[in-house]
C-alpha atoms as a PDB file:
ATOM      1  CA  UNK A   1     223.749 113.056  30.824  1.00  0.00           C
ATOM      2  CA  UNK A   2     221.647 115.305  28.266  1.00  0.00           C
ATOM      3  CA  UNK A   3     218.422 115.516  28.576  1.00  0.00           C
ATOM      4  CA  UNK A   4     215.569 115.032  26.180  1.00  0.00           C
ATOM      5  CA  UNK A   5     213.259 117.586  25.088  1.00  0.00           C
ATOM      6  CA  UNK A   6     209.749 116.078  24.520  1.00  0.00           C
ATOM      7  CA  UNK A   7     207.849 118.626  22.305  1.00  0.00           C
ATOM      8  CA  UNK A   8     204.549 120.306  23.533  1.00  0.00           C
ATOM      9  CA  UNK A   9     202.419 117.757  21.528  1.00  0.00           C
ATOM     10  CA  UNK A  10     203.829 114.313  23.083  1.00  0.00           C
ATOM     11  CA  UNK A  11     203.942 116.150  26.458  1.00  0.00           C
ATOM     12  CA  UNK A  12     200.001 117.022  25.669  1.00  0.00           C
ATOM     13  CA  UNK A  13     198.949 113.375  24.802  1.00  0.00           C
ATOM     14  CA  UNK A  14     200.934 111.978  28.201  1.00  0.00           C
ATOM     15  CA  UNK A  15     199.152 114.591  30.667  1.00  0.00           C
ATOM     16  CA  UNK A  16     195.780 113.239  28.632  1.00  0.00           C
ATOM     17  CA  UNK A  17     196.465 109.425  28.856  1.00  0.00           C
ATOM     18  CA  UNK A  18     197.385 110.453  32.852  1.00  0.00           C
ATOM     19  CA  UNK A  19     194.496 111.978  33.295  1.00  0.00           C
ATOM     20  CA  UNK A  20     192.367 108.829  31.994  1.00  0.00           C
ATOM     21  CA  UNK A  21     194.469 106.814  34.373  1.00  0.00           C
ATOM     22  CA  UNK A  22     193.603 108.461  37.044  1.00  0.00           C
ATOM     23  CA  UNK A  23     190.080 108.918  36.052  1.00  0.00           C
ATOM     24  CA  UNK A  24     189.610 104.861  35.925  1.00  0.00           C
ATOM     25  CA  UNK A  25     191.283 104.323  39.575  1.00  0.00           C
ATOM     26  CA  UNK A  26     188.796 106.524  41.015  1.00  0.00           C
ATOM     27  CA  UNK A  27     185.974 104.823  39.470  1.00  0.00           C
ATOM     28  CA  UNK A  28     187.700 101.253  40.530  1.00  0.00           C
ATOM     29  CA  UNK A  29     188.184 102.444  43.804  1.00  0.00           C
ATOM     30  CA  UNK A  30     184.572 103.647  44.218  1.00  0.00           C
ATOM     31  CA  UNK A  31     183.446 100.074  42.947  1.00  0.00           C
ATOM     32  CA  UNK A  32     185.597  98.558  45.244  1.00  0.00           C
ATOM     33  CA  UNK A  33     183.662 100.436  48.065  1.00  0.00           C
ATOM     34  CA  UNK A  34     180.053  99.734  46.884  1.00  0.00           C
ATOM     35  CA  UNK A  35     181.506  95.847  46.876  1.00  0.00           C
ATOM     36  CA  UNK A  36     182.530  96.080  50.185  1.00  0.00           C
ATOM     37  CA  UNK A  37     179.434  97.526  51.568  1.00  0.00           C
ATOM     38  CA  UNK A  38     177.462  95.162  50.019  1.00  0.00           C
ATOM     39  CA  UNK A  39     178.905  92.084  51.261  1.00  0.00           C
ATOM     40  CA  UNK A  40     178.796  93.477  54.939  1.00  0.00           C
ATOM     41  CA  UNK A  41     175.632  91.284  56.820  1.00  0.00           C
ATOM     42  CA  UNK A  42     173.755  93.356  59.481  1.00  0.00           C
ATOM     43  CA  UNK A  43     173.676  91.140  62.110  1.00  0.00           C
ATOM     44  CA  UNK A  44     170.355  89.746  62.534  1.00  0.00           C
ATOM     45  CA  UNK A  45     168.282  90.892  65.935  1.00  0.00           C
ATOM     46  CA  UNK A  46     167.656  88.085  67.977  1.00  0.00           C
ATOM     47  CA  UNK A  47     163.707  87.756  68.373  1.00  0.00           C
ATOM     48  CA  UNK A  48     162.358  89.246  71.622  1.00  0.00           C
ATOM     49  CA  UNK A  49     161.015  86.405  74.558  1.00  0.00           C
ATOM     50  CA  UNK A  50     157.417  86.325  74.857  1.00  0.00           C
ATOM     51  CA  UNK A  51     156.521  86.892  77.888  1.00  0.00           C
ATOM     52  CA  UNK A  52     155.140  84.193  79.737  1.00  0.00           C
ATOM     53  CA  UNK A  53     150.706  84.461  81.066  1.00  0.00           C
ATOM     54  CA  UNK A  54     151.065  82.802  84.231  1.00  0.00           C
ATOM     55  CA  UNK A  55     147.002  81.392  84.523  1.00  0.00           C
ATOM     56  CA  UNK A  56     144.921  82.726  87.022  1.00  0.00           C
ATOM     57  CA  UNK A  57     144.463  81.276  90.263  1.00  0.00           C
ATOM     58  CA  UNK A  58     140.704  79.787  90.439  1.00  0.00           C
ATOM     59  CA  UNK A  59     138.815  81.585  93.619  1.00  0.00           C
ATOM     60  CA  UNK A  60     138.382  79.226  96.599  1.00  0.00           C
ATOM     61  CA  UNK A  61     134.859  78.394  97.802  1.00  0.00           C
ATOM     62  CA  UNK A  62     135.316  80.159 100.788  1.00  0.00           C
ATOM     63  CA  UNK A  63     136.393  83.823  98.407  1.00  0.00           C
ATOM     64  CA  UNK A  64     132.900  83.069  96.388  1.00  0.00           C
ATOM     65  CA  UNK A  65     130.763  82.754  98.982  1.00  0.00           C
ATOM     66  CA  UNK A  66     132.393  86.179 101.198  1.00  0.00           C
ATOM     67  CA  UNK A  67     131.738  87.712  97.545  1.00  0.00           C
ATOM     68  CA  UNK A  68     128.321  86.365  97.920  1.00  0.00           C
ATOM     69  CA  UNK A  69     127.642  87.863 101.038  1.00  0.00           C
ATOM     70  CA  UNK A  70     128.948  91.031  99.857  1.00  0.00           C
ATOM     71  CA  UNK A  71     126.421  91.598  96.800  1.00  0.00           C
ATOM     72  CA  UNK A  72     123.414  90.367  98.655  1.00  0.00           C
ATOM     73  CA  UNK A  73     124.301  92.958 101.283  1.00  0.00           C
ATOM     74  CA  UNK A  74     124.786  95.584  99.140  1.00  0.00           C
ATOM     75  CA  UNK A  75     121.540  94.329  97.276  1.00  0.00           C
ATOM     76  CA  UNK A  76     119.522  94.684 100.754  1.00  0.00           C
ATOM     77  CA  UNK A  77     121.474  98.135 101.250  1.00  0.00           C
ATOM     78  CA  UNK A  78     120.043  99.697  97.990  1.00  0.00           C
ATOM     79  CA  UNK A  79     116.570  97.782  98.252  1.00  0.00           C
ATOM     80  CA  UNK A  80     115.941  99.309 101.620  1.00  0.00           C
ATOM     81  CA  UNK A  81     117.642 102.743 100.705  1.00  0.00           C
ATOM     82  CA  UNK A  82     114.775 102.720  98.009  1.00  0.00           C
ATOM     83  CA  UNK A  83     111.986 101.543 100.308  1.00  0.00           C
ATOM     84  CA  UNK A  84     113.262 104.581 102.724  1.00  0.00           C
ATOM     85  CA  UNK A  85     113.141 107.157  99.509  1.00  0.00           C
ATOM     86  CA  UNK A  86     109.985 105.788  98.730  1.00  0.00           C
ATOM     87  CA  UNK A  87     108.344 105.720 102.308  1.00  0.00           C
ATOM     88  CA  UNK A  88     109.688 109.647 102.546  1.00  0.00           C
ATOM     89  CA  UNK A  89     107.909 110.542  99.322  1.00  0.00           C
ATOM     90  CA  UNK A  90     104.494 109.060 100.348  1.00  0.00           C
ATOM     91  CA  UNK A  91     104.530 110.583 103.609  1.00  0.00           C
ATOM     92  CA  UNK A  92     105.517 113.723 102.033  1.00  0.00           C
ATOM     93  CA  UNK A  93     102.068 113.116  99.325  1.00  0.00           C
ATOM     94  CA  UNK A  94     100.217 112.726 102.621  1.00  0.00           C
ATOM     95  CA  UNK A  95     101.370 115.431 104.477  1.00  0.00           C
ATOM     96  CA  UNK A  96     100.864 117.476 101.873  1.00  0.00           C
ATOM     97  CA  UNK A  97      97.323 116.313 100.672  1.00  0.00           C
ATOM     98  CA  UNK A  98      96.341 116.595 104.541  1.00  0.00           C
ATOM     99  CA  UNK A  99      97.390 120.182 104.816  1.00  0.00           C
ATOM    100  CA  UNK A 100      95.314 120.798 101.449  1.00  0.00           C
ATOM    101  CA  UNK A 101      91.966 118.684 102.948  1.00  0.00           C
ATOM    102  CA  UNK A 102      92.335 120.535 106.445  1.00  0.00           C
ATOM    103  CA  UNK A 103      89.070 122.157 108.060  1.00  0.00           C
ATOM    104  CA  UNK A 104      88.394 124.698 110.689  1.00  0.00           C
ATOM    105  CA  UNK A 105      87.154 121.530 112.780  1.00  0.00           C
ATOM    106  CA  UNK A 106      90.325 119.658 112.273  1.00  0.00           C
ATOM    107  CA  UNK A 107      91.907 122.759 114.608  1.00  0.00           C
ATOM    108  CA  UNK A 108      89.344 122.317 117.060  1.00  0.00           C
ATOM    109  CA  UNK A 109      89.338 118.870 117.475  1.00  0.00           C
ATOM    110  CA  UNK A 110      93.570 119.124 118.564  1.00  0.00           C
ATOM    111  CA  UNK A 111      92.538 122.300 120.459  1.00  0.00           C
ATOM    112  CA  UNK A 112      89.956 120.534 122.540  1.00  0.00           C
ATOM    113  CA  UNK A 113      90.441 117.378 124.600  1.00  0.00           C
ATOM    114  CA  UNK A 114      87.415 114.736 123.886  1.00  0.00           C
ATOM    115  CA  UNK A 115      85.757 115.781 127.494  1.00  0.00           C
ATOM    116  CA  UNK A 116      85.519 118.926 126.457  1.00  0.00           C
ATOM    117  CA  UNK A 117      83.878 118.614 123.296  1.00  0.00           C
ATOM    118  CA  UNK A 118      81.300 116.155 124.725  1.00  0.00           C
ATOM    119  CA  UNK A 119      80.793 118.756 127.746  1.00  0.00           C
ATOM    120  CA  UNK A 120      80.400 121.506 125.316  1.00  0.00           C
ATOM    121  CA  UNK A 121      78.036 124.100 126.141  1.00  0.00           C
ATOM    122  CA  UNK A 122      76.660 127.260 124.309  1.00  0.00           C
ATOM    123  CA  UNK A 123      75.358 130.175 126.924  1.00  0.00           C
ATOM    124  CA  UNK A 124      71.700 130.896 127.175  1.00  0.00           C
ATOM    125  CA  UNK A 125      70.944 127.752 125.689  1.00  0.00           C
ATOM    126  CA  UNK A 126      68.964 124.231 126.510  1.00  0.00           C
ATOM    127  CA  UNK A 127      71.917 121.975 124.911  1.00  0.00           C
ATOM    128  CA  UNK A 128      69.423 119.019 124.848  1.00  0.00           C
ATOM    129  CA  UNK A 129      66.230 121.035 122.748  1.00  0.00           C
ATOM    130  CA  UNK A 130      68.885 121.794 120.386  1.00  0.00           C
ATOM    131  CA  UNK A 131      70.479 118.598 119.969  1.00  0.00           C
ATOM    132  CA  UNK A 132      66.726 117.322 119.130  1.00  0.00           C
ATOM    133  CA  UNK A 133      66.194 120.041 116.637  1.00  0.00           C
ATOM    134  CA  UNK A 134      69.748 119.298 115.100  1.00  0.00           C
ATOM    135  CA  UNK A 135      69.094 115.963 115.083  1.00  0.00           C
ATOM    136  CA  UNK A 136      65.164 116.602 113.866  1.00  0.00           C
ATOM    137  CA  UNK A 137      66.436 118.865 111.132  1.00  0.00           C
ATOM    138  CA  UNK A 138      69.446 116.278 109.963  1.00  0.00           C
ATOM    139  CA  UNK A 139      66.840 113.445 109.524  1.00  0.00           C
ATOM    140  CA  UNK A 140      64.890 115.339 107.514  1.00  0.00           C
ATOM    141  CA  UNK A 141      67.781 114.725 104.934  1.00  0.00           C
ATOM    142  CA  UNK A 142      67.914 111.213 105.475  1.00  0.00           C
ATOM    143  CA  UNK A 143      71.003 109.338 103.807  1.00  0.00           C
ATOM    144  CA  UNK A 144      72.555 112.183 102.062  1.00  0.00           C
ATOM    145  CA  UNK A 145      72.973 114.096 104.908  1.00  0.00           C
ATOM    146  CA  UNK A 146      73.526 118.416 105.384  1.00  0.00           C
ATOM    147  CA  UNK A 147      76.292 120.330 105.314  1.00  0.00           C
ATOM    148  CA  UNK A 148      77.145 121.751 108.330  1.00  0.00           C
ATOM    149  CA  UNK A 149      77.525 124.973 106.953  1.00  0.00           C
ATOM    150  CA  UNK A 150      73.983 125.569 106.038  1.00  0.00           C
ATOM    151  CA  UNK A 151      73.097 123.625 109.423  1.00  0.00           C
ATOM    152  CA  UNK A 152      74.823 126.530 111.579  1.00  0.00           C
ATOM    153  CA  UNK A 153      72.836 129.342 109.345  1.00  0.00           C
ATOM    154  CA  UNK A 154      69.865 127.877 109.854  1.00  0.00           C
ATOM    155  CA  UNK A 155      70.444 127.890 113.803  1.00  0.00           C
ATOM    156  CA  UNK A 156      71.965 131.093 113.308  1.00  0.00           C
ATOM    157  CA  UNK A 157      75.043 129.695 115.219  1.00  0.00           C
ATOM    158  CA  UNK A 158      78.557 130.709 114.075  1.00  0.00           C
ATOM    159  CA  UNK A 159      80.841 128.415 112.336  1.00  0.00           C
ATOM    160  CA  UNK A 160      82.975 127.792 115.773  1.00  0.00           C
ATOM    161  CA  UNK A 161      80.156 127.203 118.005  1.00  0.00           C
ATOM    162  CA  UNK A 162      78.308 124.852 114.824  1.00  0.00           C
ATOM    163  CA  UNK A 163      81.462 123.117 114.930  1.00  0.00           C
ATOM    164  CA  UNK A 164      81.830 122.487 118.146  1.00  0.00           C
ATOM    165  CA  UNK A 165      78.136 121.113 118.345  1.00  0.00           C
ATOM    166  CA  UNK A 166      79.155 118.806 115.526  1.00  0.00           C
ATOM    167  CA  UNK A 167      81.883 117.532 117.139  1.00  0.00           C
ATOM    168  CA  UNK A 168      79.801 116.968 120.163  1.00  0.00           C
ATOM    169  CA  UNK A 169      76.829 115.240 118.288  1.00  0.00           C
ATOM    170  CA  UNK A 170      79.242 112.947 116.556  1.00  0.00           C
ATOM    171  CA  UNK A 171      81.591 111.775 119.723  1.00  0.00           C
ATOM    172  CA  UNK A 172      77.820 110.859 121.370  1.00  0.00           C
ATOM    173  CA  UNK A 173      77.360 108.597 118.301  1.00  0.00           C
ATOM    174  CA  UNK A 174      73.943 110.664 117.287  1.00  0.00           C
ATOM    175  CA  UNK A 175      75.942 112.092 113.697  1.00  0.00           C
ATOM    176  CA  UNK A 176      78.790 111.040 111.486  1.00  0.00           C
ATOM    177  CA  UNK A 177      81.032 114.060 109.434  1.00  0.00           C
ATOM    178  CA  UNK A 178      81.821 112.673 106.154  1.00  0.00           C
ATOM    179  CA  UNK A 179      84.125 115.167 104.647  1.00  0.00           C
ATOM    180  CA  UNK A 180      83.480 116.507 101.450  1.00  0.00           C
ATOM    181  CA  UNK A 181      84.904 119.245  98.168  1.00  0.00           C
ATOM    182  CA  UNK A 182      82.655 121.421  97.864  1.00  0.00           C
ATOM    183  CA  UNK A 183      82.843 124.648  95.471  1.00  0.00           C
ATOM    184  CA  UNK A 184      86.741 123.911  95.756  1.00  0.00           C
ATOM    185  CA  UNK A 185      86.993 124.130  99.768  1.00  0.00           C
ATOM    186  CA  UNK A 186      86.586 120.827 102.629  1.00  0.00           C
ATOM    187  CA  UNK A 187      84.017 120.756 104.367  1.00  0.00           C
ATOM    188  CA  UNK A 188      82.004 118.377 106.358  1.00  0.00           C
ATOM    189  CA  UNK A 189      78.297 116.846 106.008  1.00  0.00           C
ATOM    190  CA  UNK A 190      76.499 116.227 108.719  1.00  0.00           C
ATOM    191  CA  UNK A 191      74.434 112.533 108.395  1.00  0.00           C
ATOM    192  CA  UNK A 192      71.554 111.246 110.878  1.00  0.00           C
ATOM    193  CA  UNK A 193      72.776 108.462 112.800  1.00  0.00           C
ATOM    194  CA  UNK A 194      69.795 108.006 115.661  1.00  0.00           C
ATOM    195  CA  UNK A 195      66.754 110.141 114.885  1.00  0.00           C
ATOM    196  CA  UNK A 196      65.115 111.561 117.913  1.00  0.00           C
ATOM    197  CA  UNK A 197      61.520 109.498 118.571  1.00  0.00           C
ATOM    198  CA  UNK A 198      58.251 112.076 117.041  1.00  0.00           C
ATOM    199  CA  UNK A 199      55.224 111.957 119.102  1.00  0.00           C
ATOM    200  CA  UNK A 200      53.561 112.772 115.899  1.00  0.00           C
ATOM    201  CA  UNK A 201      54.543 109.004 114.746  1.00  0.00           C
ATOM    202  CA  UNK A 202      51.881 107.531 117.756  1.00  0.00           C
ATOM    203  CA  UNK A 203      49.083 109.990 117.033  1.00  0.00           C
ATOM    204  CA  UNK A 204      45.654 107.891 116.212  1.00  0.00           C
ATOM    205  CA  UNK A 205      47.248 104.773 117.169  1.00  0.00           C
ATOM    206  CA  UNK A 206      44.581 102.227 117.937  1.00  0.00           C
ATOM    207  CA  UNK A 207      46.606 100.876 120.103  1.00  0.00           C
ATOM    208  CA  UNK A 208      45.678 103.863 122.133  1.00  0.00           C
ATOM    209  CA  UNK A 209      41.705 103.440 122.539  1.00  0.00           C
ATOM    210  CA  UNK A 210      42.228 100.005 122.061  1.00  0.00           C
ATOM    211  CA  UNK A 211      39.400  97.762 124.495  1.00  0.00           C
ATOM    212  CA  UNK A 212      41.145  95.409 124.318  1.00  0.00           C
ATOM    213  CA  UNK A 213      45.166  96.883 124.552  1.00  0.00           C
ATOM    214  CA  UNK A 214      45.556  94.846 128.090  1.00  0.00           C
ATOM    215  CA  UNK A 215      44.954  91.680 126.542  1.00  0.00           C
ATOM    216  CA  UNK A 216      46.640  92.038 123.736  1.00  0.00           C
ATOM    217  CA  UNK A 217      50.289  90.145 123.300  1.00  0.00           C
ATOM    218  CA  UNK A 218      52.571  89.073 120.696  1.00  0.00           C
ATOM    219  CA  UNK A 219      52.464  85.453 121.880  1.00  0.00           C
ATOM    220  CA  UNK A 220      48.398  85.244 121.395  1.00  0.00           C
ATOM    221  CA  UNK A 221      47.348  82.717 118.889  1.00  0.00           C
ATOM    222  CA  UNK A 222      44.183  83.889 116.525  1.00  0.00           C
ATOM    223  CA  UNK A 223      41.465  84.766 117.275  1.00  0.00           C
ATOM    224  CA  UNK A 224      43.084  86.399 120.699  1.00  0.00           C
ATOM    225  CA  UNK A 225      44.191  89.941 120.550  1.00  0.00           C
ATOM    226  CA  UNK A 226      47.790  90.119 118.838  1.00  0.00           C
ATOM    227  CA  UNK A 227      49.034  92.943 117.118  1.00  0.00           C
ATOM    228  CA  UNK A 228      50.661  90.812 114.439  1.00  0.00           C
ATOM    229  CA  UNK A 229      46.965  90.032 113.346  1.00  0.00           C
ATOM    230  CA  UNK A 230      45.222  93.221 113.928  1.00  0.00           C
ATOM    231  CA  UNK A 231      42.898  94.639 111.240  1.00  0.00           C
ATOM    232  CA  UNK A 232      42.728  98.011 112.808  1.00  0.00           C
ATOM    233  CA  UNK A 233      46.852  98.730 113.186  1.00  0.00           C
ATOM    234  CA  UNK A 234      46.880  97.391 109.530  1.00  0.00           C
ATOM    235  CA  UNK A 235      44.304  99.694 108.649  1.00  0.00           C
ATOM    236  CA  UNK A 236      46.139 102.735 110.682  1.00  0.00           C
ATOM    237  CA  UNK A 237      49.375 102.221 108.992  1.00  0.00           C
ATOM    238  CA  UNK A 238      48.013 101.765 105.453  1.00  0.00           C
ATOM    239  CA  UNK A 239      46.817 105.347 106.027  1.00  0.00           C
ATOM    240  CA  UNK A 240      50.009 106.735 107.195  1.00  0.00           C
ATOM    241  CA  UNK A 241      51.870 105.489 104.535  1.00  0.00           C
ATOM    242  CA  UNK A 242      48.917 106.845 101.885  1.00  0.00           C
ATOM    243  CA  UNK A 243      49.967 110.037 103.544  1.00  0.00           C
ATOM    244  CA  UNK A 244      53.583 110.313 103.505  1.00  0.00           C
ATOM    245  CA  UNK A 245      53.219 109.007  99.794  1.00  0.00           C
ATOM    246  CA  UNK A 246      51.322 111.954  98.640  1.00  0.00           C
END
């Protein structure tokens, strides 16, 4: 059997028209692929359970009133933990304001019992004269009282022996110490509480020359002798008082 020659040319425009062929099954093929991938259906996810809220329990009566009890004690714990805080701080205010107000006599009065300050006694001198010249000299300031301080330099006492008189005057109910800020320091002031009797207050009496002094009584109606109807006392003291006026 002889084969055919096919010239260059013919052989040229089959390897062309092959070419094409193959060309156009690749591009079916790929077509075919894209198809097939788009008809494929993901499977669809089935939608998760919810989970089910089981409802709270309601608290018995007997879990309310235990939580009750609870916050009213823990209410009464913090009230009194503030009370306490607050009790502490005052004392501490007091404490400290005490320290700041204390006086030379406060010592003495814890150093000495109360039967020794009453007892008191300064050497080489009449304790009662001197009470009636402290006293005497007190008076003489009436209602606003002394202080003590210029007291002891008049008596030219020191300030623990003045002190200790003080102390002594007041426990027998004859003084009273009021304390007192004075120039920046505590101190006390001394205030008449029973003024020694003066003599002086009885001189030219008519009640001592009176005539008729023995017969004289409160109960006595007028004209009898009564000193609540007696021209000559009522005479007497209008001319004390002139005098003390002037």
């Amino acid at each position: 059997m002889v084969k055919k020659e096919i010239d260059p040319e013919t052989a040229s425009q089959i390897k062309k028209e092959l070419a094409e062929l193959r060309t156009q099954l690749e591009i079916q093929k790929k077509t075919k692929k894209k198809q097939a991938k788009s008809k494929q259906v993901k499977p669809k996810k089935k939608p998760a359970k919810s989970k089910q809220v089981k409802p709270k329990k309601k608290p018995t009566k007997a879990q309310l009133e235990k939580a009750k009890k609870i916050a009213k004690a823990e209410r009464e714990k913090a009230k009194k933990e503030a009370q306490a805080e607050k009790e502490k701080a005052e004392a501490e205010a007091k404490a400290k304001k005490e320290a700041a107000e204390r006086t030379h006599e406060d010592d003495l009065e814890e150093q000495f019992s109360d039967e020794q300050i009453r007892n008191f006694q300064i050497e080489k001198m009449d304790m009662d004269k001197l009470t009636n010249k402290v006293c005497e000299i007190i008076a003489d300031y009436e209602d606003n009282g002394m202080l003590q301080s210029d007291l002891w330099k008049k008596l030219k006492l020191n300030s623990r022996d003045g002190s200790r008189l003080a102390l002594r005057l007041e426990r027998r109910g004859l003084i009273t110490r009021e304390k007192i800020l004075k120039k920046g320091r505590w101190t006390y002031k001394l205030i008449i509480e029973q003024a020694p009797i003066k003599l002086e207050s009885l001189i030219d009496s008519p009640c001592l020359t009176c005539p008729v002094e023995q017969k004289c009584d409160f109960e006595n109606a007028y004209p009898e002798p009564s000193p609540l109807h007696c021209q000559l006392i009522e005479d007497w003291v209008a001319v004390d008082f002139s005098k003390k006026k002037k």
